[in-house]
Protein backbone atom coordinates (compact mmCIF):
# COMPACT_ATOMS: atom_id res chain seq x y z
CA UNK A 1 96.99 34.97 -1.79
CA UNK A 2 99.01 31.93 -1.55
CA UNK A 3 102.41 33.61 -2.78
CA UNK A 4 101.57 36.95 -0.32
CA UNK A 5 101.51 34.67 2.69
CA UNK A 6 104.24 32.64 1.88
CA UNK A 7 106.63 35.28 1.55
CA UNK A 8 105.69 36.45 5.11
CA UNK A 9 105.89 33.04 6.55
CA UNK A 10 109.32 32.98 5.13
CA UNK A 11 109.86 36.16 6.77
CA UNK A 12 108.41 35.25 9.98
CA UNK A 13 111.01 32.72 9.96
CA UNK A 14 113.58 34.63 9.22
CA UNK A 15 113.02 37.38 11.97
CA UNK A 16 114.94 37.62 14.96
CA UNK A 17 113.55 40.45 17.03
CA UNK A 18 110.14 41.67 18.42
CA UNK A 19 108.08 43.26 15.60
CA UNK A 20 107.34 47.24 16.36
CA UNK A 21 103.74 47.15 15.61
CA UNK A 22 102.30 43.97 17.26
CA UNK A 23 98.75 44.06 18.21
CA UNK A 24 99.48 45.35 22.20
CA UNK A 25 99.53 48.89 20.42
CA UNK A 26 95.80 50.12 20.07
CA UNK A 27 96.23 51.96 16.96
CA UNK A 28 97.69 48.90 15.41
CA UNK A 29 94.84 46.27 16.63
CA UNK A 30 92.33 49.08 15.76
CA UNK A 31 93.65 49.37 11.98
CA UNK A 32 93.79 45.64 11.52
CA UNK A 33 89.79 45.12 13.04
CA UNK A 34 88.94 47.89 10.41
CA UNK A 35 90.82 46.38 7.49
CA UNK A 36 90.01 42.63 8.17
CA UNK A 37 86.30 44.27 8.61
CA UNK A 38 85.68 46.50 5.60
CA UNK A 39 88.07 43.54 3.06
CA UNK A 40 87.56 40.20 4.19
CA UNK A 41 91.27 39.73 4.98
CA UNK A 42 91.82 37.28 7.98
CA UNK A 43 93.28 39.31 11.37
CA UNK A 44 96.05 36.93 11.44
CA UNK A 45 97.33 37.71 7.73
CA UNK A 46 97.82 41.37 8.82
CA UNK A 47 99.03 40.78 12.30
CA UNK A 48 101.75 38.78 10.17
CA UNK A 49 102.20 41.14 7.66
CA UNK A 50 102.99 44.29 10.09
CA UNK A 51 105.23 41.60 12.04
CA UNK A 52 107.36 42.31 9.46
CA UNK A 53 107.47 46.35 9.62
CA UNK A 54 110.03 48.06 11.15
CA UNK A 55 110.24 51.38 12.87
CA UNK A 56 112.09 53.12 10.91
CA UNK A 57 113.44 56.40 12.85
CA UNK A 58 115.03 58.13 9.47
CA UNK A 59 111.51 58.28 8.29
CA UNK A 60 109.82 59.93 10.59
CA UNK A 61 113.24 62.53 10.71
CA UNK A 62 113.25 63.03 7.06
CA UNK A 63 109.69 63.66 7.05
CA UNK A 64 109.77 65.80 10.34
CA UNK A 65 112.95 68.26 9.06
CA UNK A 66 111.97 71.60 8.49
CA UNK A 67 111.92 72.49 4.97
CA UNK A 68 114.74 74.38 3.63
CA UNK A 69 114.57 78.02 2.28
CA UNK A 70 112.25 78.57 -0.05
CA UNK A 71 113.66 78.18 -3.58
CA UNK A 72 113.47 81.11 -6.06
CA UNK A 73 112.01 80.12 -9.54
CA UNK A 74 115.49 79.96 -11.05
CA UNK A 75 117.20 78.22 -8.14
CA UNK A 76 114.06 75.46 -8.36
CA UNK A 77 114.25 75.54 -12.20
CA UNK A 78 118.23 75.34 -12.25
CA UNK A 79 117.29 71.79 -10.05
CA UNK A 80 115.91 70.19 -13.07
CA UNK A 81 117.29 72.15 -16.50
CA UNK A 82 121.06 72.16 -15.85
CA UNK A 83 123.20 69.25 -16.56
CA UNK A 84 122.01 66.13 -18.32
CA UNK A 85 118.42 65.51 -17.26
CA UNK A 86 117.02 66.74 -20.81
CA UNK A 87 120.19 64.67 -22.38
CA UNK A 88 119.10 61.46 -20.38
CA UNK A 89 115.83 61.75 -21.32
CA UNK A 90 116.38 61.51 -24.76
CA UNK A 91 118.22 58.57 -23.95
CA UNK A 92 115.67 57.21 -21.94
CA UNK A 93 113.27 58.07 -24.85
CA UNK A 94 114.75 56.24 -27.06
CA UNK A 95 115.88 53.10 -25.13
CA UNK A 96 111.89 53.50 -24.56
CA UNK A 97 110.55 54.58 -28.02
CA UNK A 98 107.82 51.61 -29.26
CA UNK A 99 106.22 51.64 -25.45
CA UNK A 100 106.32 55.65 -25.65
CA UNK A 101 104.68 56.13 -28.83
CA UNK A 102 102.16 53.17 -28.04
CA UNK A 103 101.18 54.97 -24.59
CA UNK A 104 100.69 58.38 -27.19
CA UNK A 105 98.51 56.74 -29.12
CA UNK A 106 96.27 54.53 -27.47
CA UNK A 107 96.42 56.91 -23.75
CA UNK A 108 97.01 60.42 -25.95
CA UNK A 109 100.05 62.20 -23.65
CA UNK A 110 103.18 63.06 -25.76
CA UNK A 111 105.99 61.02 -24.57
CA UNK A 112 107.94 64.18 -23.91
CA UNK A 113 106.30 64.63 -20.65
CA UNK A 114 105.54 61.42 -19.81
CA UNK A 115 109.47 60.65 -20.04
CA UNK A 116 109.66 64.67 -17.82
CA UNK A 117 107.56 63.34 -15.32
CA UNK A 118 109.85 60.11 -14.84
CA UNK A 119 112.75 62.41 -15.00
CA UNK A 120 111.93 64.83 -12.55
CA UNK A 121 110.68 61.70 -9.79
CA UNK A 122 113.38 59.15 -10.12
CA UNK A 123 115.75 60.80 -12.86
CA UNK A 124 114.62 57.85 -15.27
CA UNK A 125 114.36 55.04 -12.83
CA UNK A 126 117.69 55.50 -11.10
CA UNK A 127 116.77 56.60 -7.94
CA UNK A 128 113.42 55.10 -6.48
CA UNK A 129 114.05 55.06 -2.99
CA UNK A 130 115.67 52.88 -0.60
CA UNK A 131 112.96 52.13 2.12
CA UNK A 132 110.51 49.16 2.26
CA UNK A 133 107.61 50.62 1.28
CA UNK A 134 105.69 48.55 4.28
CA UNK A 135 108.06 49.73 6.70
CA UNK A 136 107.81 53.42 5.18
CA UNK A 137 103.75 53.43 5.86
CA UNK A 138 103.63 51.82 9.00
CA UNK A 139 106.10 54.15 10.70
CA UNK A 140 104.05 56.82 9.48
CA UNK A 141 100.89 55.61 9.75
CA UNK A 142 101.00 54.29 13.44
CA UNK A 143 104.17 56.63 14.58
CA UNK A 144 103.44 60.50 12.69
CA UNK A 145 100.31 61.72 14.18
CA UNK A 146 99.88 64.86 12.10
CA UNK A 147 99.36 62.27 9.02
CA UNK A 148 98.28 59.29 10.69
CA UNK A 149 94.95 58.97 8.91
CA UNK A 150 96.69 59.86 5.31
CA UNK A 151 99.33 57.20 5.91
CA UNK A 152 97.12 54.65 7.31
CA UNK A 153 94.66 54.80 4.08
CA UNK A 154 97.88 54.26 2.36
CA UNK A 155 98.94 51.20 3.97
CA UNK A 156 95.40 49.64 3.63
CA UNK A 157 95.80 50.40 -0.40
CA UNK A 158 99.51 48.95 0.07
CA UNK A 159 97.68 45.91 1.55
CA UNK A 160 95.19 45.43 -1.21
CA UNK A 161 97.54 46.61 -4.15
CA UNK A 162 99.86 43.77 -3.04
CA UNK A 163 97.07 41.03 -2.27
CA UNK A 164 95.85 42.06 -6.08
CA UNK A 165 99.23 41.60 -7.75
CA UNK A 166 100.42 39.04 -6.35
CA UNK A 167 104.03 41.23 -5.14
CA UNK A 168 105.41 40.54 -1.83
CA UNK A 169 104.51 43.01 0.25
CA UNK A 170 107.94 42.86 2.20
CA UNK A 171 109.89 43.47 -1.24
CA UNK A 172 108.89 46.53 -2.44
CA UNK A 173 111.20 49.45 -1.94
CA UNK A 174 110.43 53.42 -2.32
CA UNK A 175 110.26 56.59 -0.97
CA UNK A 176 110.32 57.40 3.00
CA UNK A 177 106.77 58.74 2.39
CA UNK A 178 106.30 54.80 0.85
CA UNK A 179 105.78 56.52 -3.25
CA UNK A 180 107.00 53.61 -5.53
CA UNK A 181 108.07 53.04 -9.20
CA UNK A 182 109.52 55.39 -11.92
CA UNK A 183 106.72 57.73 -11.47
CA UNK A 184 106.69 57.55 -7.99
CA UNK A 185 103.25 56.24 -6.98
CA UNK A 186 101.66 56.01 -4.02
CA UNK A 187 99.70 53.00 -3.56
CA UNK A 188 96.34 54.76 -3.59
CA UNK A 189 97.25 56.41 -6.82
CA UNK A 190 98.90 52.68 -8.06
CA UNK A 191 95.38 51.26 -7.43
CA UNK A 192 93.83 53.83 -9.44
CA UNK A 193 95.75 54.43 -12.37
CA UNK A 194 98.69 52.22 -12.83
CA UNK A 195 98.35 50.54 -16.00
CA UNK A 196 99.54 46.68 -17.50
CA UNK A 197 101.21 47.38 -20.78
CA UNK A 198 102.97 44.59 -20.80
CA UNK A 199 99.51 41.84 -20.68
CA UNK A 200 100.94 39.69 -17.93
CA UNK A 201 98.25 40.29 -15.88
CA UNK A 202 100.39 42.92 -13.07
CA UNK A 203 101.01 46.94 -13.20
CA UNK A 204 105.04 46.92 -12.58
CA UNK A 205 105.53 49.99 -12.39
CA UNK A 206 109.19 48.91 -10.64
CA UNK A 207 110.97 47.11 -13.18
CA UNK A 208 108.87 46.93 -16.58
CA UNK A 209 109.41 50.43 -17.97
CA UNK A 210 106.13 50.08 -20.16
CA UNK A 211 104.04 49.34 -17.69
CA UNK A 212 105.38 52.48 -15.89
CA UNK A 213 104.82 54.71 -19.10
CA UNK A 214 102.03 53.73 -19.20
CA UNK A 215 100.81 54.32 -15.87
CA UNK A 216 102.08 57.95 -16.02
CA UNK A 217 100.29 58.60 -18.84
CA UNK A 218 96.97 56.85 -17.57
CA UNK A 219 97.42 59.27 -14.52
CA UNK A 220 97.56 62.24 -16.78
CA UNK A 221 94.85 61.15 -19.04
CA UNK A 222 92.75 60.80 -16.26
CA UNK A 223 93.39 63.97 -14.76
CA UNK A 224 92.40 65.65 -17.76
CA UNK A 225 95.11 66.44 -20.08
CA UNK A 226 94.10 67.07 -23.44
CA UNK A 227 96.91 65.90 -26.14
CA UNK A 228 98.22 68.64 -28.71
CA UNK A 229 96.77 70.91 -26.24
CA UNK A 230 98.74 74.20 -25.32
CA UNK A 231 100.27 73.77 -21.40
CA UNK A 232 100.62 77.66 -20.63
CA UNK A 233 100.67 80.90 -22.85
CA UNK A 234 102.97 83.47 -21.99
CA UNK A 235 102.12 86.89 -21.70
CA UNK A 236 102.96 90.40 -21.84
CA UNK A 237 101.39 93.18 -19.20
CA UNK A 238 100.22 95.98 -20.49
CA UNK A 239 101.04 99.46 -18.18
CA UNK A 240 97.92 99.11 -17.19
CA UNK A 241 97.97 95.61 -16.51
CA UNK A 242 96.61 94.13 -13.09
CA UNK A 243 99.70 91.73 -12.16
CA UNK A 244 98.56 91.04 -8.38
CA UNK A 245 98.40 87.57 -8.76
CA UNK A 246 98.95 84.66 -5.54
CA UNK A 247 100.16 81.54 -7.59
CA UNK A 248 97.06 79.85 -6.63
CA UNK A 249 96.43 76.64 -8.21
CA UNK A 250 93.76 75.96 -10.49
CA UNK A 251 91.46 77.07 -13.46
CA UNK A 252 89.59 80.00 -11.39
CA UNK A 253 89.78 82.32 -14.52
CA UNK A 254 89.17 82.77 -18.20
CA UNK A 255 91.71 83.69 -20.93
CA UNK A 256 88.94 86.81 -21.55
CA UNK A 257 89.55 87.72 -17.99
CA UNK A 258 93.48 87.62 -17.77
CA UNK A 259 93.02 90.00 -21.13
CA UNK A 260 90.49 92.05 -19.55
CA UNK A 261 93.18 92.27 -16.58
CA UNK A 262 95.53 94.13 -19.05
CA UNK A 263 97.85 90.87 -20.63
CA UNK A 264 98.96 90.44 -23.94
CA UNK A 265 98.67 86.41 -24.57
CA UNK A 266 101.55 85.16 -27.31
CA UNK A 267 99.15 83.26 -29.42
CA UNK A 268 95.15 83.15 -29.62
CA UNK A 269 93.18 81.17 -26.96
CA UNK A 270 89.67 81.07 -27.36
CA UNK A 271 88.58 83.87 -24.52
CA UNK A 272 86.67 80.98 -22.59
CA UNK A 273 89.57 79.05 -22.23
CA UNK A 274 89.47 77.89 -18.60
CA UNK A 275 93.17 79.69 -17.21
CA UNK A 276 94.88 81.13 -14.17
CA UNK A 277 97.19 83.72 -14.04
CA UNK A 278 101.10 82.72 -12.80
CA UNK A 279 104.35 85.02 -12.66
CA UNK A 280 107.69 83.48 -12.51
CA UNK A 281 110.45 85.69 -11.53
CA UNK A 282 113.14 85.34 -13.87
CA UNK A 283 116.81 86.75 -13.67
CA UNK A 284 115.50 90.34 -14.92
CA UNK A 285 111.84 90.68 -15.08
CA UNK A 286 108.66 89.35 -13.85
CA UNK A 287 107.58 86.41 -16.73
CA UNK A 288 103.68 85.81 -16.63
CA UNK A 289 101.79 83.00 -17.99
CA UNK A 290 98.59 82.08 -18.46
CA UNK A 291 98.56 78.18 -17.20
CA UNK A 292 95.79 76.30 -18.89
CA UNK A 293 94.31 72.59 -18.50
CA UNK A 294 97.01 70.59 -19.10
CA UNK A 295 99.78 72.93 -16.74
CA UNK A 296 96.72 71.95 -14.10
CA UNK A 297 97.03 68.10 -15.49
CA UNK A 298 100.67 68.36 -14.18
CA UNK A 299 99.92 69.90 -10.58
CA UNK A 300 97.91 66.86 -9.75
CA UNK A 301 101.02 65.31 -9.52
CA UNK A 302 102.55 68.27 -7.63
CA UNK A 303 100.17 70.99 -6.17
CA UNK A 304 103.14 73.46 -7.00
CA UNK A 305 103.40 75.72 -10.22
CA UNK A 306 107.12 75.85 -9.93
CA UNK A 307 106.70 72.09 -10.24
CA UNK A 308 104.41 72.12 -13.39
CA UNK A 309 106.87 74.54 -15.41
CA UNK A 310 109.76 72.82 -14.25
CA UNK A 311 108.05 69.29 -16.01
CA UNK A 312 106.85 71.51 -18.77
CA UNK A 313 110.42 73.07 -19.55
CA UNK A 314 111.95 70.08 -18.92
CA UNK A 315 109.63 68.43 -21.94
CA UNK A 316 110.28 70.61 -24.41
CA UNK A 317 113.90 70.33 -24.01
CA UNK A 318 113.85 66.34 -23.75
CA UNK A 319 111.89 66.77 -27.17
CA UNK A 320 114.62 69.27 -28.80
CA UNK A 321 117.90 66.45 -27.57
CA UNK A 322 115.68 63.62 -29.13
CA UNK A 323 114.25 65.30 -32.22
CA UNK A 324 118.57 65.97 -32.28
CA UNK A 325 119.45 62.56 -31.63
């Protein structure tokens, strides 16, 4: 506790305009009663901390902006297949190979996806945001009504995440949305999973590559991937096939019941395999796939399917540059 207030006092003493979430603002003095409440933390060590915040008005436009046209699969896939991703993650694979294999082994997630999953956040640590992470959650929290009460559970994890590790809460940087580290965590999700490889006693997910492998790969594990495990079986329709299908994530069918709908699957899944039925269009026909535990492992991260085979495409290619290497 020491260190975390002595890098706001230093701060404090190096600030030289009003702070934009002092205490006069209601939601502000109502989130620090609740926190100091419900943790134990003294009022005045928050009032200091979100002294320090700043409004930041890029936030709350990048978060605001309407979303662009919606992506076709091969305009989203082209995103993270063409140039060097797969290349760099070899790299990045081997650069990484002892804490890689050690998170296989003792967490059981190939390192192919593990190193997909870094690649696709923060293409292998290079970009991982450019925003305090306090000033990202505060701005959202007290200043972005439709997620207020997301944001502000966020900032009470970023309170407690930082209080626990000892890191100075005004010198982490990440995402607008405040997601930090090579995996891009958000504090909740740092708090649950993130994982010390390294034994020094923190989770740095920011600068200690193993700790961050290994905190992917805890968040998998824990989400229920099963290692050696298929991640989606493609399949063929029939004539008589029944391809009305919404995209909708999760395991709402068997394998029996996507054959009994009139598909073909590519190799033999026992039929109650939990499953649910995805099409992708591709550049000529319709490709369908049955997506099984582990493609729903990977939409925890994302709650997207374009996401999930984008990671999962993105693996097995990482795996063919290294396995070339």
């Amino acid at each position: 506790m020491k260190k975390w207030l002595l890098a706001l006092s230093v701060a404090v003493s190096a600030a030289t305009s009003a702070s934009d979430f002092t205490t006069e603002r209601e939601n502000v003095s109502q989130w620090i009663d609740r926190v100091s409440t419900e943790h134990n933390i003294p009022r005045e060590d928050l009032t200091l901390l979100l002294g320090q915040a700043e409004r930041k008005q890029s936030i709350l436009d990048a978060i605001a902006r309407p979303a662009e046209k919606v992506l076709t699969w091969e305009e989203y896939r082209q995103i993270f297949m063409s140039g060097s991703r797969a290349q760099k993650g070899a790299e990045f694979w081997q650069e990484n190979a002892e804490a890689l294999q050690r998170a296989s082994d003792e967490i059981g997630v190939e390192p192919e996806y593990i190193v997909a999953i870094i690649g696709v956040e923060t293409r292998y640590g290079r970009i991982m945001g450019s925003y305090r992470v306090i000033d990202a959650l505060a701005t959202l929290a007290f200043d972005y009504p439709p997620r207020s009460r997301f944001f502000s559970s966020e900032l009470e994890q970023f309170v407690l995440l930082t209080r626990e590790s000892g890191k100075e809460p005004t010198s982490l940087y990440g995402s607008y949305a405040g997601a930090m580290g090579y995996g891009q965590f958000m504090p909740s999700s740092y708090r649950a999973y993130a994982r010390d490889f390294s034994g020094d006693g923190v989770a740095d997910i920011w600068e200690d590559r193993g700790d961050a492998i290994a905190s992917v790969a805890n968040y998998f594990k824990r989400h229920g991937w099963v290692a050696g495990q298929p991640v989606v079986i493609s399949l063929s329709p029939s004539d008589s096939a029944d391809t009305e299908t919404d995209n909708q994530i999760g395991l709402s069918r068997t394998m029996a019941d996507i054959e009994a709908s009139g598909f073909i699957p590519s190799s033999v899944v026992a039929g109650d395999t939990e499953a649910n039925l995805f099409y992708f269009e591709g550049e000529a026909d319709a490709e369908y796939y049955a997506g099984l535990q582990n493609f729903y492992t990977i939409t925890r991260y994302n709650r997207s399917a374009f996401y999930a085979m984008a990671v999962h495409l993105l693996a097995q290619e990482i795996k063919r540059e290294y396995t070339a290497l």
